[in-house]
C-alpha atoms as a PDB file:
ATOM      1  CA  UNK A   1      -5.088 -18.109  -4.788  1.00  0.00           C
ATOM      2  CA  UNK A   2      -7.818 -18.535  -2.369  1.00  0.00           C
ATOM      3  CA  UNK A   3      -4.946 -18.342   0.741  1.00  0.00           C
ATOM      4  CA  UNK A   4      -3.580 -15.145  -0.109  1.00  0.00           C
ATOM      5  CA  UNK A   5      -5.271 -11.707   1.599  1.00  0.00           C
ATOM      6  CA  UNK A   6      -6.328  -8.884  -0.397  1.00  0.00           C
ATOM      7  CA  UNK A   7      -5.432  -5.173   0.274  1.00  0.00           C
ATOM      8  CA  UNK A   8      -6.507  -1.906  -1.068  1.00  0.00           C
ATOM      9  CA  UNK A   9      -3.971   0.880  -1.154  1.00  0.00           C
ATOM     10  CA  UNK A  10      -3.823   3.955   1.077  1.00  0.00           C
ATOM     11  CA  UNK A  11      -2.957   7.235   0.620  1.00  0.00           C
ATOM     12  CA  UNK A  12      -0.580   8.284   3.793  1.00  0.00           C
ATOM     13  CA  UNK A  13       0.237  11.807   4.654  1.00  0.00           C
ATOM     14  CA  UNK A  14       1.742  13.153   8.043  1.00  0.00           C
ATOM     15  CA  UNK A  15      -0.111  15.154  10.313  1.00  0.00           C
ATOM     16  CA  UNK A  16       2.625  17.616  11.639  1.00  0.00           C
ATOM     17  CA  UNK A  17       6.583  17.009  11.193  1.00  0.00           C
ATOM     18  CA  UNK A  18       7.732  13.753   9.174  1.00  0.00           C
ATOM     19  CA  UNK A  19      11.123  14.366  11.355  1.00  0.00           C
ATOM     20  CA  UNK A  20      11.870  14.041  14.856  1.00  0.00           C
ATOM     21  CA  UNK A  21      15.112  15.545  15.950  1.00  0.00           C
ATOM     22  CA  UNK A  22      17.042  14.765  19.022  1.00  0.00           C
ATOM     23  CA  UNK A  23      20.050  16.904  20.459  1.00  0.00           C
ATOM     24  CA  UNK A  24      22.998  14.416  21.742  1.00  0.00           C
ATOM     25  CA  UNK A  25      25.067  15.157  25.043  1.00  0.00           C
ATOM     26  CA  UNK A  26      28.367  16.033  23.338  1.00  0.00           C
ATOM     27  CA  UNK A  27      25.997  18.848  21.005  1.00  0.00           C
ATOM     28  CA  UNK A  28      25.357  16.250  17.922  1.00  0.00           C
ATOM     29  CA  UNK A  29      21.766  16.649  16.260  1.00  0.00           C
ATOM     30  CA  UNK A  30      20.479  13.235  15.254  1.00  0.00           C
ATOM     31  CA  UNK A  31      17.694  13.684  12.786  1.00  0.00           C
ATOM     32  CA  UNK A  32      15.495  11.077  12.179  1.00  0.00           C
ATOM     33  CA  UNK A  33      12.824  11.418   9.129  1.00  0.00           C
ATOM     34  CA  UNK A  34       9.728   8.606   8.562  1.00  0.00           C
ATOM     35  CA  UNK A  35       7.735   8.148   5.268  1.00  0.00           C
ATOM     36  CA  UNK A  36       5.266   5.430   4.947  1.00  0.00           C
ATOM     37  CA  UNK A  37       6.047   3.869   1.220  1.00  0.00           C
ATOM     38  CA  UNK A  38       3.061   2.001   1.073  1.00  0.00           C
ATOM     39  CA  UNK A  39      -0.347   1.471   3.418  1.00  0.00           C
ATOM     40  CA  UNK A  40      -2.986  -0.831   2.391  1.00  0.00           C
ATOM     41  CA  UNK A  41      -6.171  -2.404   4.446  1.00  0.00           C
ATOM     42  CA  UNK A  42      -7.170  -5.986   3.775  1.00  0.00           C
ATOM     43  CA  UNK A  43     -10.141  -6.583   1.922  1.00  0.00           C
ATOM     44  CA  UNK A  44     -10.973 -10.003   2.781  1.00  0.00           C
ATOM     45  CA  UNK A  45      -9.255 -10.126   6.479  1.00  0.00           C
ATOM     46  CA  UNK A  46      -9.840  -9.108   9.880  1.00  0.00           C
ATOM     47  CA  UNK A  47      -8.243  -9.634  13.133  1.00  0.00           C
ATOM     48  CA  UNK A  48      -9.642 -11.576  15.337  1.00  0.00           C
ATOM     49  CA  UNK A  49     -11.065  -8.938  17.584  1.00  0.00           C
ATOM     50  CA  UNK A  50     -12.877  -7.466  14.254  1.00  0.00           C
ATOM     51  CA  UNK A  51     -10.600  -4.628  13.640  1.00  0.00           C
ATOM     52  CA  UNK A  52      -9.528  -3.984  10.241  1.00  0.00           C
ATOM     53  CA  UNK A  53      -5.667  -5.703   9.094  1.00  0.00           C
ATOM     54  CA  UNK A  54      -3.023  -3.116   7.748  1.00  0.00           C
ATOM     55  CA  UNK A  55      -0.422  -3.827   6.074  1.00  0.00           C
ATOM     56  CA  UNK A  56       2.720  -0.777   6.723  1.00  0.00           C
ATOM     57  CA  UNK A  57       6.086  -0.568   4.676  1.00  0.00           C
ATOM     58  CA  UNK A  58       7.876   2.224   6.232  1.00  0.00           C
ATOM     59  CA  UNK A  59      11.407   3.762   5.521  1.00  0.00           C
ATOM     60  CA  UNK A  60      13.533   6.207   7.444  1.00  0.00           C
ATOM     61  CA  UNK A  61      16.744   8.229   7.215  1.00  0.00           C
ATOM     62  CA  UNK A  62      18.710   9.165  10.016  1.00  0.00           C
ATOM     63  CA  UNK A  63      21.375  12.336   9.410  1.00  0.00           C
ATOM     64  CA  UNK A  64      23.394  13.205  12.090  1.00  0.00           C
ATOM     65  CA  UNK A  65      25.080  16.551  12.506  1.00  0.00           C
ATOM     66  CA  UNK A  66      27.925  16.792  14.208  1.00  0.00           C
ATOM     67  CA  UNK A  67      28.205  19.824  16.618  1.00  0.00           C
ATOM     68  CA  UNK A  68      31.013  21.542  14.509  1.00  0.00           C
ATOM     69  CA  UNK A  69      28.902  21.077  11.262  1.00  0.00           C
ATOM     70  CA  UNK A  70      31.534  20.049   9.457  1.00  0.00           C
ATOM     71  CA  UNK A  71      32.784  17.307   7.498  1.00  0.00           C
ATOM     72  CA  UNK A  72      34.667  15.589   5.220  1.00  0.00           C
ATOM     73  CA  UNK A  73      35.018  13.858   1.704  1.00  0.00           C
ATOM     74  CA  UNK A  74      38.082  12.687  -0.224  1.00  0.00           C
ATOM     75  CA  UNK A  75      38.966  14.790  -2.423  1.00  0.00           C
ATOM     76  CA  UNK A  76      38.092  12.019  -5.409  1.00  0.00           C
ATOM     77  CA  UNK A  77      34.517  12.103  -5.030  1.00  0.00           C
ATOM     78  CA  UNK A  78      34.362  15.880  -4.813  1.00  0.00           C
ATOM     79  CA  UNK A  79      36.455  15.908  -8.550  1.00  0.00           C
ATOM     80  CA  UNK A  80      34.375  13.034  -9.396  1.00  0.00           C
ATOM     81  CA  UNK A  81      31.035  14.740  -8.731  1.00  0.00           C
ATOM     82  CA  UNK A  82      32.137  18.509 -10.282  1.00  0.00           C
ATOM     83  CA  UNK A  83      32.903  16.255 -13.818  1.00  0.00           C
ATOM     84  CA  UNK A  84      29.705  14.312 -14.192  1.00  0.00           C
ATOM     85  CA  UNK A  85      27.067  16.400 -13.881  1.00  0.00           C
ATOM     86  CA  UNK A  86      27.856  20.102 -13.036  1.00  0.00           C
ATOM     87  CA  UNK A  87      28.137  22.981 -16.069  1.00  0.00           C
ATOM     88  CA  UNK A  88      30.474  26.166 -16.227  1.00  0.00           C
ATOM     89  CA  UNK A  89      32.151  27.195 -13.965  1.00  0.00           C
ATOM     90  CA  UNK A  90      32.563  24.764 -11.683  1.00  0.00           C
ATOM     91  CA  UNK A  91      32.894  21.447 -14.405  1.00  0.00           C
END
């Protein structure tokens, strides 16, 4: 497949925090985390001002705590949850 571009896989690690968290006007902390799932250069493609081509898949997750820290669940997934996989005393 003489079309398709080549890449060799990166190792990615953050330099400093991997989360960035922002405080809201009504007190809510948005937290917002970024991990690079896979890096790779091209082998056999450049741009076309010589620079090497990258190929990034990234993936984030956003938690946002509200400014009473609380929350809530129906009570069915909390029973549901103590059954499967918890041991004495709580299963």
């Amino acid at each position: 497949m003489s079309g398709d571009i080549e890449f060799e896989l990166l190792e990615s690690k953050p330099v400093g925090s991997d989360t960035v968290v922002f405080r809201l006007e009504d007190g809510a902390l948005v937290k917002i985390r970024v991990d690079i799932d896979r890096a790779g250069v091209a082998t056999n493609f450049k741009n076309p001002d010589g620079s090497p081509h990258y190929n990034i898949t990234v993936s984030n997750k956003i938690i946002i705590i509200p400014p009473s820290k609380k929350y809530r669940l129906p009570k069915e997934h909390v029973q549901a949850q103590a059954k499967e996989g918890s041991r004495e005393p709580y299963g």
